[in-house]
Protein backbone atom coordinates (compact mmCIF):
# COMPACT_ATOMS: atom_id res chain seq x y z
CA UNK A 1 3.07 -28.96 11.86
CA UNK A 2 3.62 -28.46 7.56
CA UNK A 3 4.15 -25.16 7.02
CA UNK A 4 1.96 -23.56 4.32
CA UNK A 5 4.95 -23.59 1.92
CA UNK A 6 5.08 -26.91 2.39
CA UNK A 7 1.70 -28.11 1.86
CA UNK A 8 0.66 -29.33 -1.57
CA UNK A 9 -1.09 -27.56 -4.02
CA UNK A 10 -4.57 -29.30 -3.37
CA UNK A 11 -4.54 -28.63 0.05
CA UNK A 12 -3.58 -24.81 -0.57
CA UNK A 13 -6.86 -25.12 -3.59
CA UNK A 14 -9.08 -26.10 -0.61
CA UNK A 15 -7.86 -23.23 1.88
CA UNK A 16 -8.19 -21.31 -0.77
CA UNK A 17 -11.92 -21.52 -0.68
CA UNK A 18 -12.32 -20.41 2.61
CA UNK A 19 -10.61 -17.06 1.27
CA UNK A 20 -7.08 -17.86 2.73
CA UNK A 21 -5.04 -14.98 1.12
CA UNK A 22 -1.60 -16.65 2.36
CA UNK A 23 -2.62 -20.11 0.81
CA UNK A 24 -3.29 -18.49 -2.33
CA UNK A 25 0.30 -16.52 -2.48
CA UNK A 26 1.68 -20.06 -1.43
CA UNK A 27 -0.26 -21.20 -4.74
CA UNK A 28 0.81 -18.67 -6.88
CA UNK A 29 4.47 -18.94 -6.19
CA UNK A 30 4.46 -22.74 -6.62
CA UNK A 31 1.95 -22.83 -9.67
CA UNK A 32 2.54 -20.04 -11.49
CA UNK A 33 6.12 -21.13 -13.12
CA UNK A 34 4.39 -23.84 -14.03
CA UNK A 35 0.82 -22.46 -16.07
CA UNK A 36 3.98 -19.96 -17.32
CA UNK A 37 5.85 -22.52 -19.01
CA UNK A 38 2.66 -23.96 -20.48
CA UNK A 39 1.59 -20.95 -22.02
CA UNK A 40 5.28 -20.81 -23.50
CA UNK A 41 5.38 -24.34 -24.66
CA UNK A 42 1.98 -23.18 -26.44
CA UNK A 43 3.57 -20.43 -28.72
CA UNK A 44 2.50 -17.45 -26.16
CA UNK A 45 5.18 -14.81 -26.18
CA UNK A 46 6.44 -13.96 -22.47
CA UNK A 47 4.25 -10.90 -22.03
CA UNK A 48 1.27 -13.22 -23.16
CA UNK A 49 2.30 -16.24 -20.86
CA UNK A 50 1.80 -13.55 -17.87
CA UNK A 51 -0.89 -12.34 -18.46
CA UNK A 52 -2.17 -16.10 -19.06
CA UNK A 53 -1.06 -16.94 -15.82
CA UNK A 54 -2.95 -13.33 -14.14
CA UNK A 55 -5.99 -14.29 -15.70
CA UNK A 56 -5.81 -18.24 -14.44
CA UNK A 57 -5.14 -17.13 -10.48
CA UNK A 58 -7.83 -14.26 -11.25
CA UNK A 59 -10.47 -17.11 -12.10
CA UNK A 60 -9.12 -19.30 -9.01
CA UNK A 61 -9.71 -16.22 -6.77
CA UNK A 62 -13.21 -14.92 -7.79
CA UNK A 63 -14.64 -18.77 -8.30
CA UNK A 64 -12.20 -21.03 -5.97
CA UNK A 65 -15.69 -23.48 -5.48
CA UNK A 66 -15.18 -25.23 -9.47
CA UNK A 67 -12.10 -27.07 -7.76
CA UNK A 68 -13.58 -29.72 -6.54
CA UNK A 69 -10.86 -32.46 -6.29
CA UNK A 70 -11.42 -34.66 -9.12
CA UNK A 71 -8.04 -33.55 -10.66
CA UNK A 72 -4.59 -32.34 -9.33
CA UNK A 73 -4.66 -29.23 -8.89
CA UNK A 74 -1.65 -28.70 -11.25
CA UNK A 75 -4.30 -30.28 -13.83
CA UNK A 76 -7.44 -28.19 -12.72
CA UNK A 77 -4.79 -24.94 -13.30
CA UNK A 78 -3.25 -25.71 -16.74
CA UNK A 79 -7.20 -26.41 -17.62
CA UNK A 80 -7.97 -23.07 -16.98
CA UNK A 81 -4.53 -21.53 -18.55
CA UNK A 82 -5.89 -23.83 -21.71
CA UNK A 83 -9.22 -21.74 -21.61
CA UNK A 84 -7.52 -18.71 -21.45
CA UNK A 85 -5.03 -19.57 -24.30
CA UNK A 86 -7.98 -20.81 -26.63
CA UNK A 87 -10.32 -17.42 -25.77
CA UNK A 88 -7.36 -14.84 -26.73
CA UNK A 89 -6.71 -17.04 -29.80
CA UNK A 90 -10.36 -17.16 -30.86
CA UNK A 91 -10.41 -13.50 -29.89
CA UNK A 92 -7.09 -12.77 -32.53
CA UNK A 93 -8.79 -14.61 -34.84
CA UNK A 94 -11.59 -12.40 -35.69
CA UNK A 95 -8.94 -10.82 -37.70
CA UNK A 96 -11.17 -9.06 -40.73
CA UNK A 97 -12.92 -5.95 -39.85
CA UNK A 98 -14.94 -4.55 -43.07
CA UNK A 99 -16.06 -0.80 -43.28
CA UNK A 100 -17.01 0.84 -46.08
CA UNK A 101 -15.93 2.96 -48.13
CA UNK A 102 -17.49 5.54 -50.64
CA UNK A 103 -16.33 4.36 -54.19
CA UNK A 104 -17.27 7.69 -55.59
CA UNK A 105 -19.39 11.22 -53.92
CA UNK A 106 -21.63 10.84 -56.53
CA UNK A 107 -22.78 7.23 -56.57
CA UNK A 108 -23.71 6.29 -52.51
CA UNK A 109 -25.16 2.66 -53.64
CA UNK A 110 -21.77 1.76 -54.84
CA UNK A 111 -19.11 0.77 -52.47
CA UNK A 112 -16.04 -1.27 -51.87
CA UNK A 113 -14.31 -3.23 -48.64
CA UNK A 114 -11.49 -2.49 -46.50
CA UNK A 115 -10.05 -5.14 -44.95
CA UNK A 116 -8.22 -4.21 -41.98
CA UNK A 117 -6.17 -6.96 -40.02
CA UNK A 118 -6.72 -6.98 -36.29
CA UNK A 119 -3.28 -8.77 -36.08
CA UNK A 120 -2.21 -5.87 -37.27
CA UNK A 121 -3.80 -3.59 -35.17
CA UNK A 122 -3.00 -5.43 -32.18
CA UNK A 123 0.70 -5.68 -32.76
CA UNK A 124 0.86 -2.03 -33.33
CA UNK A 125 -0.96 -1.56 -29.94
CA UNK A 126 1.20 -3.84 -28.45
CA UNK A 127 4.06 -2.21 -29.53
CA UNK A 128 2.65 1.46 -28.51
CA UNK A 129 1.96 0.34 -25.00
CA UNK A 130 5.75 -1.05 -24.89
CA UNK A 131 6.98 2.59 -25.00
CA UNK A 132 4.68 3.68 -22.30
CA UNK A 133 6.20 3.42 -18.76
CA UNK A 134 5.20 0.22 -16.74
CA UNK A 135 2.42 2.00 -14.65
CA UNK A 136 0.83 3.33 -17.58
CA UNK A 137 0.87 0.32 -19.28
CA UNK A 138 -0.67 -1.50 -16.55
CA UNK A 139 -3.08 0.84 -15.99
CA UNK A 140 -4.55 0.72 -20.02
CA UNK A 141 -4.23 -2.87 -19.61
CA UNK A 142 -5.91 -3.37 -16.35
CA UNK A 143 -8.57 -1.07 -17.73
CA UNK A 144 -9.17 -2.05 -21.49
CA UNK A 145 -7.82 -5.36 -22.03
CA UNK A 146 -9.06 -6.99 -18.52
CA UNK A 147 -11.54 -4.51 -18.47
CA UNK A 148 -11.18 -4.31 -14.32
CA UNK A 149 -13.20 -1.54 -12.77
CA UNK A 150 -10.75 1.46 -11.54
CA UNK A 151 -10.91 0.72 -7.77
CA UNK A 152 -10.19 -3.30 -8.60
CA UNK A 153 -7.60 -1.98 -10.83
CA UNK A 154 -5.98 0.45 -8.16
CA UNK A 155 -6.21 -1.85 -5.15
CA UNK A 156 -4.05 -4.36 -7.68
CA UNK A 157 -1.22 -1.87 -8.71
CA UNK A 158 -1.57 -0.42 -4.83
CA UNK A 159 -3.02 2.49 -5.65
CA UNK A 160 -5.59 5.21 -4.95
CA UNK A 161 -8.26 5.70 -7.67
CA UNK A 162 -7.39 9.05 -7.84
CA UNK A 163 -3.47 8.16 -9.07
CA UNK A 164 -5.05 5.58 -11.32
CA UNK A 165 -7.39 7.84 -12.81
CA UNK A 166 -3.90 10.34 -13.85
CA UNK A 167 -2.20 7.00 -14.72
CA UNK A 168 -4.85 6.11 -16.91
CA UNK A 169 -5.42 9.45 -18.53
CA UNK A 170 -1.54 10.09 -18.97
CA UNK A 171 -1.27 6.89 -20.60
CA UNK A 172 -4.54 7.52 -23.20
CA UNK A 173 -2.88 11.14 -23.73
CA UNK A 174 0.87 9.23 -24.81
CA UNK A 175 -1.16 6.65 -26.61
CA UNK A 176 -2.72 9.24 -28.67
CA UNK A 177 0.72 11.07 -29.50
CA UNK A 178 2.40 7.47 -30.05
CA UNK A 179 0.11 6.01 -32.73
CA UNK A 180 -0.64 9.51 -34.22
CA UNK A 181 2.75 9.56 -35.07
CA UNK A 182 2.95 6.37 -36.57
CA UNK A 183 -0.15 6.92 -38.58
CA UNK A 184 1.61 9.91 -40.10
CA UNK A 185 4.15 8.66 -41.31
CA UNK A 186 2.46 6.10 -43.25
């Protein structure tokens, strides 16, 4: 008899679909170097190439019925981390953000632009959550950027959703202090 570790990644695509949870750990361990180094090869930093490859097994688990065989596995999986790649890039790309701005208090119809760069933005952010400590970070992640709901998140960090809830809230609260400080001294 093949052992599951053994068995190629189609076949472990298929069990998948019938909600095998050791298939899909058998597919993740064999795949995910893989989608990782694509990511990589595609000018995603390291911290970007894993959360690439998150969101591609993430989208296998919740809709395992779009494989349907036509293509390797391997290719139906770098598809989807090529989705992924192009949706954060179109997503960095909305990079001007206009609000305006009184010229003067005593004209209101006149007004000028300020162009704020998301890049920006995001790099500081990316930065702050750096200094937080990994559980925090996870948890604003899990919350904001994949926008998971707090029980999905806490069952995925093994977790109540009571200690996600503090993780959560201690991580806004450090947030807060971390970019405040930044913001003053500019």
């Amino acid at each position: 008899m093949v052992s599951q570790l053994q068995k190629s990644p189609e076949v472990l695509m298929l069990l998948v679909q019938h909600r095998d949870a050791l298939a899909f750990e058998r597919l993740y361990y064999k795949m995910s170097p893989i989608i990782w180094s694509f990511a990589a090869s595609r000018g995603c930093p390291p911290t970007q190439s894993d959360d690439i490859v998150q969101e591609v097994f993430c989208r296998v688990w919740e809709r395992p019925e779009r494989f349907q065989g036509r293509a390797t596995a391997k290719t139906y999986l770098l598809g989807i981390a090529w989705n992924v790649i192009s949706e954060q890039r179109r997503v960095d790309n909305r990079v001007v953000c206009t609000a305006a701005v009184p010229v003067s208090p005593t004209t209101s119809s006149e007004s000028s632009t300020t162009t704020l760069d998301l890049v920006d933005l995001k790099s500081v952010m990316r930065v702050a959550k750096s200094l937080l400590p990994k559980t925090q970070s996870a948890a604003i992640t899990l919350f904001y950027d994949q926008q998971m709901k707090p029980q999905q998140a806490a069952d995925l960090l093994g977790c109540t959703v009571n200690a996600f809830h503090c993780r959560l809230e201690r991580a806004r609260r450090k947030l807060y202090k971390i970019l405040r400080s930044k913001t003053d001294s500019v």
